[in-house]
PDB file of N, CA and C in Angstrom:
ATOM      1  N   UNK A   1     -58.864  96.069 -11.213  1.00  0.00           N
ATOM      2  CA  UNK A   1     -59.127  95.585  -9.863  1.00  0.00           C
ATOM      3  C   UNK A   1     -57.967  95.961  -8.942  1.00  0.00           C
ATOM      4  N   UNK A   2     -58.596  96.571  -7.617  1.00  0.00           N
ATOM      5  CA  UNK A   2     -57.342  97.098  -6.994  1.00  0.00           C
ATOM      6  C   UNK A   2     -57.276  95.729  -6.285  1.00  0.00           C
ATOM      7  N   UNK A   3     -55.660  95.450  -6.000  1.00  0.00           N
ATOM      8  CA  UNK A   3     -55.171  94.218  -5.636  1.00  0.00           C
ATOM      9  C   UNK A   3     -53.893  94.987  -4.446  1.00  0.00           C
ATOM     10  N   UNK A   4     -53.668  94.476  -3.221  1.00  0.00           N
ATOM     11  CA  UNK A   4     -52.288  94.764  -2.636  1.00  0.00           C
ATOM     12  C   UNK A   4     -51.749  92.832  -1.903  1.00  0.00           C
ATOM     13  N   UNK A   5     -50.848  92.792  -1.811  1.00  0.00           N
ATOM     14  CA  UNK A   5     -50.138  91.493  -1.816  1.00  0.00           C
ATOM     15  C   UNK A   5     -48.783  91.769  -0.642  1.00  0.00           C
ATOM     16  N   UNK A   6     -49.529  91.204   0.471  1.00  0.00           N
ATOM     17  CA  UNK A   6     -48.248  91.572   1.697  1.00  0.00           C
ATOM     18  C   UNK A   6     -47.503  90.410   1.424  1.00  0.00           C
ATOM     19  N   UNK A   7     -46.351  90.667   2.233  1.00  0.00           N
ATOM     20  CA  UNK A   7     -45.598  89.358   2.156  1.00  0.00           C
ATOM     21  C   UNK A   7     -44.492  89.659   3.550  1.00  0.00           C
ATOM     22  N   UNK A   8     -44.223  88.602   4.183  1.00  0.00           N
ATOM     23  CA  UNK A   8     -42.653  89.193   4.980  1.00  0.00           C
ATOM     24  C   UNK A   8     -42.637  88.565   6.062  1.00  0.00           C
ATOM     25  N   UNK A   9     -44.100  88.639   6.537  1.00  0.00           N
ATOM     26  CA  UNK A   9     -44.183  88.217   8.080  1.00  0.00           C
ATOM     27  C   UNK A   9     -43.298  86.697   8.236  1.00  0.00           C
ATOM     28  N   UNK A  10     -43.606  86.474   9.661  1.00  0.00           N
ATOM     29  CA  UNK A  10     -42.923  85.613  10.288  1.00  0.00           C
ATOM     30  C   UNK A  10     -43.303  84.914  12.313  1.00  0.00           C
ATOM     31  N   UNK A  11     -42.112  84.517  12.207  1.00  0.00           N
ATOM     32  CA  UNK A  11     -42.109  84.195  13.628  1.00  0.00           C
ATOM     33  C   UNK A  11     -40.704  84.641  14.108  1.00  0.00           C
ATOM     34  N   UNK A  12     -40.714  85.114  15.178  1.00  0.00           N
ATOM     35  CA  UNK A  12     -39.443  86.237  15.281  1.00  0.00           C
ATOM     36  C   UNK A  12     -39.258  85.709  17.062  1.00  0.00           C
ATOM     37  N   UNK A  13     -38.127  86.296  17.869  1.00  0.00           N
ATOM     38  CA  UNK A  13     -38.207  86.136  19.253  1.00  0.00           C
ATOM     39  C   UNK A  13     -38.545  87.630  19.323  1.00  0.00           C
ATOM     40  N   UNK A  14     -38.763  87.973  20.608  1.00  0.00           N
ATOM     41  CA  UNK A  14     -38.460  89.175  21.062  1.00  0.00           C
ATOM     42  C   UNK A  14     -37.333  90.060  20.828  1.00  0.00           C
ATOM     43  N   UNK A  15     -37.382  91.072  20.672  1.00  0.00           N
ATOM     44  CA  UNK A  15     -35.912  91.713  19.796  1.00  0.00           C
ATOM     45  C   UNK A  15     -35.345  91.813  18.376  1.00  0.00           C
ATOM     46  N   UNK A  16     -36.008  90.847  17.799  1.00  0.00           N
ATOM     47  CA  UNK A  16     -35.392  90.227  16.478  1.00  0.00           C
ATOM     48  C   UNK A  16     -36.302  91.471  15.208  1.00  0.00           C
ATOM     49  N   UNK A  17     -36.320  90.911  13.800  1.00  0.00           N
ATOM     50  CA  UNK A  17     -36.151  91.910  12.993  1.00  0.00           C
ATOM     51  C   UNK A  17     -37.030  91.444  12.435  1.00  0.00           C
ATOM     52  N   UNK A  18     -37.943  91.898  11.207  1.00  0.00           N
ATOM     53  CA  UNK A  18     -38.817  91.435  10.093  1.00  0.00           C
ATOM     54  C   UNK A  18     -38.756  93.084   8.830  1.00  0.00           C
ATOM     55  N   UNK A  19     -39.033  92.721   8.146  1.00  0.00           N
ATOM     56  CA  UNK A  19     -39.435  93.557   6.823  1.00  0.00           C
ATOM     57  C   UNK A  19     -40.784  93.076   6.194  1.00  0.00           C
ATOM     58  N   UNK A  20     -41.804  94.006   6.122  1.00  0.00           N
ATOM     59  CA  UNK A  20     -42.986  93.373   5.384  1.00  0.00           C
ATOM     60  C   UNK A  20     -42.769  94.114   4.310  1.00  0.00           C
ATOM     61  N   UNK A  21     -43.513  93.488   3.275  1.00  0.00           N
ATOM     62  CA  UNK A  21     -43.724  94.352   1.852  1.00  0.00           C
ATOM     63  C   UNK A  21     -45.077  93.824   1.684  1.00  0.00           C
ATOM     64  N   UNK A  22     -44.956  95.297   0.319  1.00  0.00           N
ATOM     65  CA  UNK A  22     -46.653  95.338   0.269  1.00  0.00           C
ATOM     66  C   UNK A  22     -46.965  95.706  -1.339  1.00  0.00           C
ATOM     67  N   UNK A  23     -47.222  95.150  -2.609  1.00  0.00           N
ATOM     68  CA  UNK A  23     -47.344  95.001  -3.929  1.00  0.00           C
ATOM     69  C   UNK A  23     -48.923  95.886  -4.275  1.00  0.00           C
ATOM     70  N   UNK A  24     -48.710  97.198  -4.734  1.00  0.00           N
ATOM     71  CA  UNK A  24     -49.969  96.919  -4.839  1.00  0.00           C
ATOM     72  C   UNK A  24     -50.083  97.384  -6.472  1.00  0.00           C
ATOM     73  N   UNK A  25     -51.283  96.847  -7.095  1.00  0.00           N
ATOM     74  CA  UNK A  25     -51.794  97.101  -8.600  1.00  0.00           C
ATOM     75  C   UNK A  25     -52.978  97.419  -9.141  1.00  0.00           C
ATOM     76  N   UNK A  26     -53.540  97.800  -9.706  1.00  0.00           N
ATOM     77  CA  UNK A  26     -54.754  98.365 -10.433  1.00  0.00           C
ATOM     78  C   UNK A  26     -55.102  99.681  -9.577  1.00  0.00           C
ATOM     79  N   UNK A  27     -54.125 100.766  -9.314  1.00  0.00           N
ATOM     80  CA  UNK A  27     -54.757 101.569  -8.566  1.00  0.00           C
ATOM     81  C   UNK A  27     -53.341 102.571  -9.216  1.00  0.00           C
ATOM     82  N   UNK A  28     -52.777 103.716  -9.133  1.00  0.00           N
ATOM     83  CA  UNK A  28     -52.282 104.521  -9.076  1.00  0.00           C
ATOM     84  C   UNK A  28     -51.180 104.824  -7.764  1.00  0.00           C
ATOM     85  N   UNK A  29     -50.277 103.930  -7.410  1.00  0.00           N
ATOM     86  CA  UNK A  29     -49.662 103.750  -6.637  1.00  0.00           C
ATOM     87  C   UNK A  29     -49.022 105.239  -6.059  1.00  0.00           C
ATOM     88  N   UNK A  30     -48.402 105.465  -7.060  1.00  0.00           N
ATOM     89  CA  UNK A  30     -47.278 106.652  -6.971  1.00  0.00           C
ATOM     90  C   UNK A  30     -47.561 108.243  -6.441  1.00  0.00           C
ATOM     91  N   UNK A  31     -49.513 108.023  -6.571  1.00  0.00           N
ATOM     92  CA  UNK A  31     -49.829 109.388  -6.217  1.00  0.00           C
ATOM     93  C   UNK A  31     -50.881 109.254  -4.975  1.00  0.00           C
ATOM     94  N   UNK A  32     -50.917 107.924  -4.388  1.00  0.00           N
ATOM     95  CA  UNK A  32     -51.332 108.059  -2.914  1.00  0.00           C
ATOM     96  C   UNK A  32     -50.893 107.610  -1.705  1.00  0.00           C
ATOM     97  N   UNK A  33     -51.089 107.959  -0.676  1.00  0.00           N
ATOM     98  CA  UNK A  33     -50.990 108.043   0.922  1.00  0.00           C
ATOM     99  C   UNK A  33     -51.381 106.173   1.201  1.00  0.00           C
ATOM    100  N   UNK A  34     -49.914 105.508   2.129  1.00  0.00           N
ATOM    101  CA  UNK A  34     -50.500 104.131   2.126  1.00  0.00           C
ATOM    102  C   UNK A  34     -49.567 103.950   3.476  1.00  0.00           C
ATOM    103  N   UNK A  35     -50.517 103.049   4.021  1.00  0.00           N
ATOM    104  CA  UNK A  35     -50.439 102.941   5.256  1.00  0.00           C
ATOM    105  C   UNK A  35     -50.062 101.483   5.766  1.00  0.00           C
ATOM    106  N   UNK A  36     -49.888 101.103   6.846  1.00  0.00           N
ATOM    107  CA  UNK A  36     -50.102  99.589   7.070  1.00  0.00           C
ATOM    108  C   UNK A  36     -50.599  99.997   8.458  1.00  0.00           C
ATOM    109  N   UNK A  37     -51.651  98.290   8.965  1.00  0.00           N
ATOM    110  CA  UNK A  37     -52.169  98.830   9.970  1.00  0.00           C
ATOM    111  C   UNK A  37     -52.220  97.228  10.504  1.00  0.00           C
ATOM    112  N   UNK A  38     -52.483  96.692  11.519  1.00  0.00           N
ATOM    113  CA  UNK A  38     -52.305  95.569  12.140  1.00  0.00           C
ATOM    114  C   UNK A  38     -53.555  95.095  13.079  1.00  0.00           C
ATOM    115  N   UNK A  39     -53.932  94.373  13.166  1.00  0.00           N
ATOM    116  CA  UNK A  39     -55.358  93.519  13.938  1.00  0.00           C
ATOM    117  C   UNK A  39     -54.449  92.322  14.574  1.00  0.00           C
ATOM    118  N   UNK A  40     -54.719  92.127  16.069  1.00  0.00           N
ATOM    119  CA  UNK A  40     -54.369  91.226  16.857  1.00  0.00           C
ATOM    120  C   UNK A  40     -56.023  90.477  17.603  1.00  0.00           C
ATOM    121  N   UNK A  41     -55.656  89.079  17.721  1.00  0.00           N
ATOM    122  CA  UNK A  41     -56.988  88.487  17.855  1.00  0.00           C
ATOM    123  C   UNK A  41     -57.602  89.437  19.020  1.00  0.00           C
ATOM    124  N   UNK A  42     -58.914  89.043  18.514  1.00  0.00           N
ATOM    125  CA  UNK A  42     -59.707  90.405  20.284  1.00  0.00           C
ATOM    126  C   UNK A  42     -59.796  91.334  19.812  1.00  0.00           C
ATOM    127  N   UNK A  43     -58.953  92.387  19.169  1.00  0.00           N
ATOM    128  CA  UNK A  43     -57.991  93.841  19.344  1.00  0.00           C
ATOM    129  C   UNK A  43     -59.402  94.342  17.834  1.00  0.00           C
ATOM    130  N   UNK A  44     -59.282  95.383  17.736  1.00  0.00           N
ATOM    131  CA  UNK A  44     -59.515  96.584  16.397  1.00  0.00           C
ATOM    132  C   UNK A  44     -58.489  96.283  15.910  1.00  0.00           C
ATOM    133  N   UNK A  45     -58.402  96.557  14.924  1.00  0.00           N
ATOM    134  CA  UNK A  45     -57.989  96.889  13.745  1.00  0.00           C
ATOM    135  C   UNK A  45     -56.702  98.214  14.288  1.00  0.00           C
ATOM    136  N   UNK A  46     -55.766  98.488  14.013  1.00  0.00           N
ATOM    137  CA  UNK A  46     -54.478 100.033  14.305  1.00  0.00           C
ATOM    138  C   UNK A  46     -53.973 100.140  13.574  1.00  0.00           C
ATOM    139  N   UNK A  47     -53.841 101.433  13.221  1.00  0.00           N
ATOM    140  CA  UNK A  47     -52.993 101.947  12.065  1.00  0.00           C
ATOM    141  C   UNK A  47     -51.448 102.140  12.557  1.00  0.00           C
ATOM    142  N   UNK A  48     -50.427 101.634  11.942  1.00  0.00           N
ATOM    143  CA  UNK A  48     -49.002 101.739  13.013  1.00  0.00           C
ATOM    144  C   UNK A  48     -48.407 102.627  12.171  1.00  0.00           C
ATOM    145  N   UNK A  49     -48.373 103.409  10.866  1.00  0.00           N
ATOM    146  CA  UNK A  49     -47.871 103.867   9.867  1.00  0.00           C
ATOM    147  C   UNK A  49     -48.537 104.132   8.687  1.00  0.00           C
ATOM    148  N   UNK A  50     -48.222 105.682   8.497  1.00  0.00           N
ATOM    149  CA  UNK A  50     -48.614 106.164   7.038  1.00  0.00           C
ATOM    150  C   UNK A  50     -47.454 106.814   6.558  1.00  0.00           C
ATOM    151  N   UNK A  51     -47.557 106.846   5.443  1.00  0.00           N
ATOM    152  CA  UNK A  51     -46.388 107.603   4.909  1.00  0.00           C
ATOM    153  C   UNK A  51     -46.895 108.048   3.368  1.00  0.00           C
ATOM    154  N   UNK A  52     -47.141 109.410   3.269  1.00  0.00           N
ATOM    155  CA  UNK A  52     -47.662 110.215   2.169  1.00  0.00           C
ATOM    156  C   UNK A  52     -46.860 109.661   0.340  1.00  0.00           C
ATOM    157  N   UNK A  53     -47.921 110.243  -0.498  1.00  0.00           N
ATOM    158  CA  UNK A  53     -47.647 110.049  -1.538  1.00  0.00           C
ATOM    159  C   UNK A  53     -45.854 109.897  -1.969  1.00  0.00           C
ATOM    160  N   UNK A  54     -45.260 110.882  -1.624  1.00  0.00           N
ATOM    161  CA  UNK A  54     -44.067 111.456  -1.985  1.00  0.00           C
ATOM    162  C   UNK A  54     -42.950 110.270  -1.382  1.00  0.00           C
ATOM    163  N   UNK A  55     -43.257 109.879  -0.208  1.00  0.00           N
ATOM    164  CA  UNK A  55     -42.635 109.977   0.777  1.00  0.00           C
ATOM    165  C   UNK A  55     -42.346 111.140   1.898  1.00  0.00           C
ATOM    166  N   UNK A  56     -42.739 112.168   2.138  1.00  0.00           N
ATOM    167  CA  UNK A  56     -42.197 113.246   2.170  1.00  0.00           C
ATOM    168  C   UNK A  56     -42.541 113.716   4.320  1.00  0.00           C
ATOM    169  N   UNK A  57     -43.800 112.682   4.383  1.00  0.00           N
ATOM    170  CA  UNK A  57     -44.575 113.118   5.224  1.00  0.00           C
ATOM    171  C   UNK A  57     -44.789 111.173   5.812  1.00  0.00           C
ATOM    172  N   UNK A  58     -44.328 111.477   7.445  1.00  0.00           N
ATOM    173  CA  UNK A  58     -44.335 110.046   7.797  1.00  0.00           C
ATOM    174  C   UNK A  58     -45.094 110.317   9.161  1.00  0.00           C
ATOM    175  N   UNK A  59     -45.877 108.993   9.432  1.00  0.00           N
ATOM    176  CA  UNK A  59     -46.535 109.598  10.774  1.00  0.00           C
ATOM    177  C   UNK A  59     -46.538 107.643  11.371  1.00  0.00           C
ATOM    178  N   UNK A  60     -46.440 107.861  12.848  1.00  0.00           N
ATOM    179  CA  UNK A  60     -46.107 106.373  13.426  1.00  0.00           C
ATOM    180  C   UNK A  60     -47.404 106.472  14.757  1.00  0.00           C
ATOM    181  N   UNK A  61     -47.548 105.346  14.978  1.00  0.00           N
ATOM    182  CA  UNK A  61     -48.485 105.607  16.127  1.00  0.00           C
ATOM    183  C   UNK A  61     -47.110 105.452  17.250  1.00  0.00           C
ATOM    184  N   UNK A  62     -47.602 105.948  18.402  1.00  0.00           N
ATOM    185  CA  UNK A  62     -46.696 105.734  19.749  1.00  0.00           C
ATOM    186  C   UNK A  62     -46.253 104.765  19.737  1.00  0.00           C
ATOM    187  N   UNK A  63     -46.160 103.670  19.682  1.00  0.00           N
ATOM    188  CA  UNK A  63     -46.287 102.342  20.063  1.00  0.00           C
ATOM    189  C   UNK A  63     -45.096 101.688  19.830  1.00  0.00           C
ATOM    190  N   UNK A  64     -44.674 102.185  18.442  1.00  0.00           N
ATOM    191  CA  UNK A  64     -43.746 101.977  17.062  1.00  0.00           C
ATOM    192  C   UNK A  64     -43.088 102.909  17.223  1.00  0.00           C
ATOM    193  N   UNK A  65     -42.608 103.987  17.657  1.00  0.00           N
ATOM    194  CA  UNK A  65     -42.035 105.139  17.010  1.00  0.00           C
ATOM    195  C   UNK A  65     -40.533 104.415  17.532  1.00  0.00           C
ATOM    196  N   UNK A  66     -39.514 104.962  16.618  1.00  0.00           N
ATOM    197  CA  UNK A  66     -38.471 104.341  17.045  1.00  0.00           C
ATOM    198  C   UNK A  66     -37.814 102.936  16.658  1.00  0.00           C
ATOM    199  N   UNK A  67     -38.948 102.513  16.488  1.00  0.00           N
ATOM    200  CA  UNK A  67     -38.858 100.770  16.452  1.00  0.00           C
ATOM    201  C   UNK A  67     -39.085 100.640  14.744  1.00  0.00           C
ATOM    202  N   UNK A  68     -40.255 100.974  14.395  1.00  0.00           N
ATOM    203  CA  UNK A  68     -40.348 100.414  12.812  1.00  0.00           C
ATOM    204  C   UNK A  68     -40.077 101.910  11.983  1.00  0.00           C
ATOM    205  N   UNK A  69     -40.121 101.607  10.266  1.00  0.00           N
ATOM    206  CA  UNK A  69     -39.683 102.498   9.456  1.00  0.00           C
ATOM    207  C   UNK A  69     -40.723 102.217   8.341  1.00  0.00           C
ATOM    208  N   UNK A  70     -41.327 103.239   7.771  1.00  0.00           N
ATOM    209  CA  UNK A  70     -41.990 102.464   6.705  1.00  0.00           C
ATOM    210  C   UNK A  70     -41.354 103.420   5.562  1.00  0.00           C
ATOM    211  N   UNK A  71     -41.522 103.147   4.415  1.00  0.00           N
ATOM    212  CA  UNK A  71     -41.227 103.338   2.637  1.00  0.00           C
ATOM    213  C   UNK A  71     -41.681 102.936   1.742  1.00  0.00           C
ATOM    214  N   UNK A  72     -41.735 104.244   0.586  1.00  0.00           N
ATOM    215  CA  UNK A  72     -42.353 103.741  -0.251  1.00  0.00           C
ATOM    216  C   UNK A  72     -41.773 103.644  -1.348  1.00  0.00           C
ATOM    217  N   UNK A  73     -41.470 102.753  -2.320  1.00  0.00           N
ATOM    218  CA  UNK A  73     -40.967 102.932  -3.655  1.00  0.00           C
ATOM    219  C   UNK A  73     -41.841 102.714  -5.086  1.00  0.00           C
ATOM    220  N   UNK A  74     -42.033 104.137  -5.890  1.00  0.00           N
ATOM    221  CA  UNK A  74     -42.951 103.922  -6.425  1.00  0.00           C
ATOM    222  C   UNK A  74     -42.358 103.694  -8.068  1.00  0.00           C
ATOM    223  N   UNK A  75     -41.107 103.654  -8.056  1.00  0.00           N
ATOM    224  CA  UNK A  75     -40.900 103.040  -8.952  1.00  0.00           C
ATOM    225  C   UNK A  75     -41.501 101.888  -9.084  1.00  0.00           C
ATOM    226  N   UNK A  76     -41.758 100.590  -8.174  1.00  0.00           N
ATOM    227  CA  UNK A  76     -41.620  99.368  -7.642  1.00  0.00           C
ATOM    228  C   UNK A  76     -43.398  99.158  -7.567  1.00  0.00           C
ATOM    229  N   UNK A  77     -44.033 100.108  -6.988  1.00  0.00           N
ATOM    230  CA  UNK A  77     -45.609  99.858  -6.506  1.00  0.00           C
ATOM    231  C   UNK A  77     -45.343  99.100  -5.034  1.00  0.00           C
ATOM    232  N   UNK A  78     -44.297  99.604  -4.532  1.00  0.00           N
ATOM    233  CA  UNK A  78     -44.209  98.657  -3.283  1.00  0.00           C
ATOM    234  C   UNK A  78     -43.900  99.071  -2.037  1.00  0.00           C
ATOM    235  N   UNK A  79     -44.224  98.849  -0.876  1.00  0.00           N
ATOM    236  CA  UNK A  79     -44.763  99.450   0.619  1.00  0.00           C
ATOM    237  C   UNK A  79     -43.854  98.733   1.293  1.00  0.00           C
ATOM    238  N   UNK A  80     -43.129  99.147   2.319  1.00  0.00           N
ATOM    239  CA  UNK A  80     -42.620  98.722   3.263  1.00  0.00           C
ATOM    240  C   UNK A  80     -42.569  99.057   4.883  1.00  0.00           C
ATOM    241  N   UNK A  81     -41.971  97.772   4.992  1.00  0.00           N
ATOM    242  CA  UNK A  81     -42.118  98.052   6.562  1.00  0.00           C
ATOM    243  C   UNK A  81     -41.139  97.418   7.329  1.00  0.00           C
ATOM    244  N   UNK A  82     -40.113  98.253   7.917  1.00  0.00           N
ATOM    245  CA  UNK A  82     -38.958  97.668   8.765  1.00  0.00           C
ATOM    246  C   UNK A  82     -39.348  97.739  10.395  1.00  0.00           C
ATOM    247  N   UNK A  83     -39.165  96.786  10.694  1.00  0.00           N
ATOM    248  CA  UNK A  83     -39.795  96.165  12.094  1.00  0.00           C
ATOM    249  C   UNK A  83     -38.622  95.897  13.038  1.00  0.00           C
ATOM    250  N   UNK A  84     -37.969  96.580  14.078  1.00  0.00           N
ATOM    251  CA  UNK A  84     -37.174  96.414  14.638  1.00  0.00           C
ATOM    252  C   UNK A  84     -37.082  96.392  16.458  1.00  0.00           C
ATOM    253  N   UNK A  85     -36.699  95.645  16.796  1.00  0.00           N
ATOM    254  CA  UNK A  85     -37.070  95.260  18.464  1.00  0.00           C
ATOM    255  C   UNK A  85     -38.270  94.947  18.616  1.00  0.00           C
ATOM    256  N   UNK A  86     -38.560  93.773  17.883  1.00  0.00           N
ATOM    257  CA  UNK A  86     -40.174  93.475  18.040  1.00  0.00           C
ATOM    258  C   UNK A  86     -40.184  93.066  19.549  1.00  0.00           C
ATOM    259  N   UNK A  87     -41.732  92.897  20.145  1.00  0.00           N
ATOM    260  CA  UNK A  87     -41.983  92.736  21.143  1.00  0.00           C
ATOM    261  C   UNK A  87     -43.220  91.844  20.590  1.00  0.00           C
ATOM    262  N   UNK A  88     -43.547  91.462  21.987  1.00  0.00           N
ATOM    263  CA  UNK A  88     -44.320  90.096  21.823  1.00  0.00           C
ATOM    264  C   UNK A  88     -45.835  90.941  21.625  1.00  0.00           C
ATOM    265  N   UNK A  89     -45.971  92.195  22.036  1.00  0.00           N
ATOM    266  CA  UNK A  89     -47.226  92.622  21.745  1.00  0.00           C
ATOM    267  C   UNK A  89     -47.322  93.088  20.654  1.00  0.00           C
ATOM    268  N   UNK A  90     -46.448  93.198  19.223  1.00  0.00           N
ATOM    269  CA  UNK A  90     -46.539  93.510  18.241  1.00  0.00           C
ATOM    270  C   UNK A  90     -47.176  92.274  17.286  1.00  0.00           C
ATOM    271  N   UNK A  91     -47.336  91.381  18.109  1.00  0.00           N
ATOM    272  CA  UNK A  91     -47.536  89.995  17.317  1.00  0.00           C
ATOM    273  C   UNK A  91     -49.210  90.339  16.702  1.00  0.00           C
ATOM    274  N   UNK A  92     -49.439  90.199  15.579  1.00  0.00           N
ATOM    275  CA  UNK A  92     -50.574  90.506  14.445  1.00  0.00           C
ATOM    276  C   UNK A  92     -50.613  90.409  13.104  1.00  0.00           C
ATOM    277  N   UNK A  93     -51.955  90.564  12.729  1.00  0.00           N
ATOM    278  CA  UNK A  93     -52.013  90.070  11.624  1.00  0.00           C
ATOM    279  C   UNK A  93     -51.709  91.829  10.639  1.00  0.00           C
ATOM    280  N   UNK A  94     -50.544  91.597  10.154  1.00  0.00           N
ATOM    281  CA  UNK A  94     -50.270  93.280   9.240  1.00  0.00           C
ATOM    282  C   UNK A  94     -50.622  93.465   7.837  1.00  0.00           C
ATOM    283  N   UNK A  95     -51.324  94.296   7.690  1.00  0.00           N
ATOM    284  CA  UNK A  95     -51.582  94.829   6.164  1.00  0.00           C
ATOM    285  C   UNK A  95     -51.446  96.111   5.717  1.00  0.00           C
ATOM    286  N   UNK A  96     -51.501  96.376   4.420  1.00  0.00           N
ATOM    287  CA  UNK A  96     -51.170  97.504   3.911  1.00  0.00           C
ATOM    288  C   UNK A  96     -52.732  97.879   3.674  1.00  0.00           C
ATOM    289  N   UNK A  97     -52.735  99.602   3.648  1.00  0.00           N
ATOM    290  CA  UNK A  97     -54.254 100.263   3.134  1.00  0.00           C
ATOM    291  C   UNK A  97     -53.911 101.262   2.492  1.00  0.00           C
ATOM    292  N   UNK A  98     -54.875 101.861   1.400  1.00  0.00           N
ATOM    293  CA  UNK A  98     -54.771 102.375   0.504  1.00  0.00           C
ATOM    294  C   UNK A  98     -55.187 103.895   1.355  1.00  0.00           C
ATOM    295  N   UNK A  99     -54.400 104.965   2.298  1.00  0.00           N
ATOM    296  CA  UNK A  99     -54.703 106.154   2.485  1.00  0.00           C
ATOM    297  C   UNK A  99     -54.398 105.911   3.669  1.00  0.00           C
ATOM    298  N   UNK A 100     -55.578 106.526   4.506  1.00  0.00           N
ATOM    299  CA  UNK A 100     -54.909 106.861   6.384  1.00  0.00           C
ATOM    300  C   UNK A 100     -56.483 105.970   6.789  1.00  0.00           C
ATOM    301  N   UNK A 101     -56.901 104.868   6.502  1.00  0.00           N
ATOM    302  CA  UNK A 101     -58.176 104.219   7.248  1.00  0.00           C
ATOM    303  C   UNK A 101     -57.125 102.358   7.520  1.00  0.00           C
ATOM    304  N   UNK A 102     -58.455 101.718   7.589  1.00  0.00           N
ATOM    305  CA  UNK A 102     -57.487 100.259   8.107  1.00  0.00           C
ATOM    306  C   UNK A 102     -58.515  99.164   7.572  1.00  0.00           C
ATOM    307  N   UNK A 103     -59.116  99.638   6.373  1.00  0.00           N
ATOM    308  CA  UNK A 103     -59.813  98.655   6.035  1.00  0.00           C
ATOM    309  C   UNK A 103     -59.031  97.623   5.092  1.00  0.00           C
ATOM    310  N   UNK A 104     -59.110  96.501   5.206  1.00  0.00           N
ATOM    311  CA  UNK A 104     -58.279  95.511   4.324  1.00  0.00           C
ATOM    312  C   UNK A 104     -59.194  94.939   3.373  1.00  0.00           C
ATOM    313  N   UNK A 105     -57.712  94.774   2.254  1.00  0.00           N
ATOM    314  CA  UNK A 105     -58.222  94.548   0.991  1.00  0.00           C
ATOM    315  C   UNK A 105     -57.236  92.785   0.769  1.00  0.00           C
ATOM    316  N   UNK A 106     -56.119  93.149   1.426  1.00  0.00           N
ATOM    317  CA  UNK A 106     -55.434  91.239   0.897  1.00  0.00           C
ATOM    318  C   UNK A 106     -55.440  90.566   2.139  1.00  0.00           C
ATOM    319  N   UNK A 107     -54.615  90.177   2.185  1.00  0.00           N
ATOM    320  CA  UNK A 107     -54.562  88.921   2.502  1.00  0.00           C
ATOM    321  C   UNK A 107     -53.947  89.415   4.539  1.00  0.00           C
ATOM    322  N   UNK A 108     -53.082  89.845   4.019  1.00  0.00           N
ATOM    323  CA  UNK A 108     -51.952  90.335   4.674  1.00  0.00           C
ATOM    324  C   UNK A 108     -51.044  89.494   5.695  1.00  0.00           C
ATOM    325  N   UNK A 109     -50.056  89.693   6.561  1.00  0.00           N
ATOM    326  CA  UNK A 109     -49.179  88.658   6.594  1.00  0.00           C
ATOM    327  C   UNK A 109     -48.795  88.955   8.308  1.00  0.00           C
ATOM    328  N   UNK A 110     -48.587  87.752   8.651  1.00  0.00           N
ATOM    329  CA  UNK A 110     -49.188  87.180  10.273  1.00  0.00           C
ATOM    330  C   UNK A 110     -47.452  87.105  10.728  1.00  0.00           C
ATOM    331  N   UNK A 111     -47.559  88.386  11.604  1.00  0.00           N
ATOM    332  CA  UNK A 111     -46.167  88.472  12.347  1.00  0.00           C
ATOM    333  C   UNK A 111     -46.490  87.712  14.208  1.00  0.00           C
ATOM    334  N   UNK A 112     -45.687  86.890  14.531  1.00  0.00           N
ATOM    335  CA  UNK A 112     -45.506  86.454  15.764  1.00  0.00           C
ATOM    336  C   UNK A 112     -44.328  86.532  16.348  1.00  0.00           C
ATOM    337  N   UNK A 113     -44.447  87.288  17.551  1.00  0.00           N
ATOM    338  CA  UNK A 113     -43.026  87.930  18.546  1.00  0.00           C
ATOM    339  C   UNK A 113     -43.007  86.630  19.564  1.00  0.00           C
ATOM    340  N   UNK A 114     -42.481  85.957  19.538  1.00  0.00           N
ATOM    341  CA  UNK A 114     -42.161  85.029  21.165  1.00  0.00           C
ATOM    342  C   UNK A 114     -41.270  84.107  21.371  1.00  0.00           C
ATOM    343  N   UNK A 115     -40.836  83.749  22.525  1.00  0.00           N
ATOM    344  CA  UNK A 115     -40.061  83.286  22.747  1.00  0.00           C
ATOM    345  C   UNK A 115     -40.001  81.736  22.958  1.00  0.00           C
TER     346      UNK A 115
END
């Protein structure tokens, strides 16, 4: 059973920092493309980050560039995501996906920017 397990989020001010992580198991971690992507109430679903099998190949939407970092360690089976100068419009619900789409599989973990 493929399983992924975010964890990290928070409540942050404006400016401030977060790290999400992302566990995932019953799937072949090490040899695919994983992404995280974020849903704010109202909003679609956005992909803010992929970052290829290897690591090798990183792609950010506009929005983020600059601001967050994502990684993968496949020793670990585990996804990351460094979140830096949050802003209050980054506030959402973030998950990890298995390739370059934004369909969710856990739970995923509820970041809030405000003051």
């Amino acid at each position: 059973e493929v399983q992924l397990v975010e964890s990290g989020g928070g409540m942050v001010q404006p400016g401030g920092s977060l790290r999400l992580s992302c566990t995932g198991s019953g799937f072949p971690f090490h040899i695919v493309d994983m992404s995280w992507a974020r849903q704010a109430p109202g909003n679609g679903p956005e992909r803010v980050a992929t970052i290829n099998y290897a690591g090798a190949e990183i792609y950010y939407v506009d929005s983020v560039k600059g601001r967050f970092a994502i990684a993968k360690d496949n020793a670990k089976n585990t996804l990351y995501l460094q979140m830096d100068s949050l802003k209050p419009e980054d506030t959402a619900l973030y998950y990890c996906v298995i390739g370059w789409g934004t369909g969710r599989v856990g739970q995923g973990t509820q970041v809030t920017v405000s003051s």
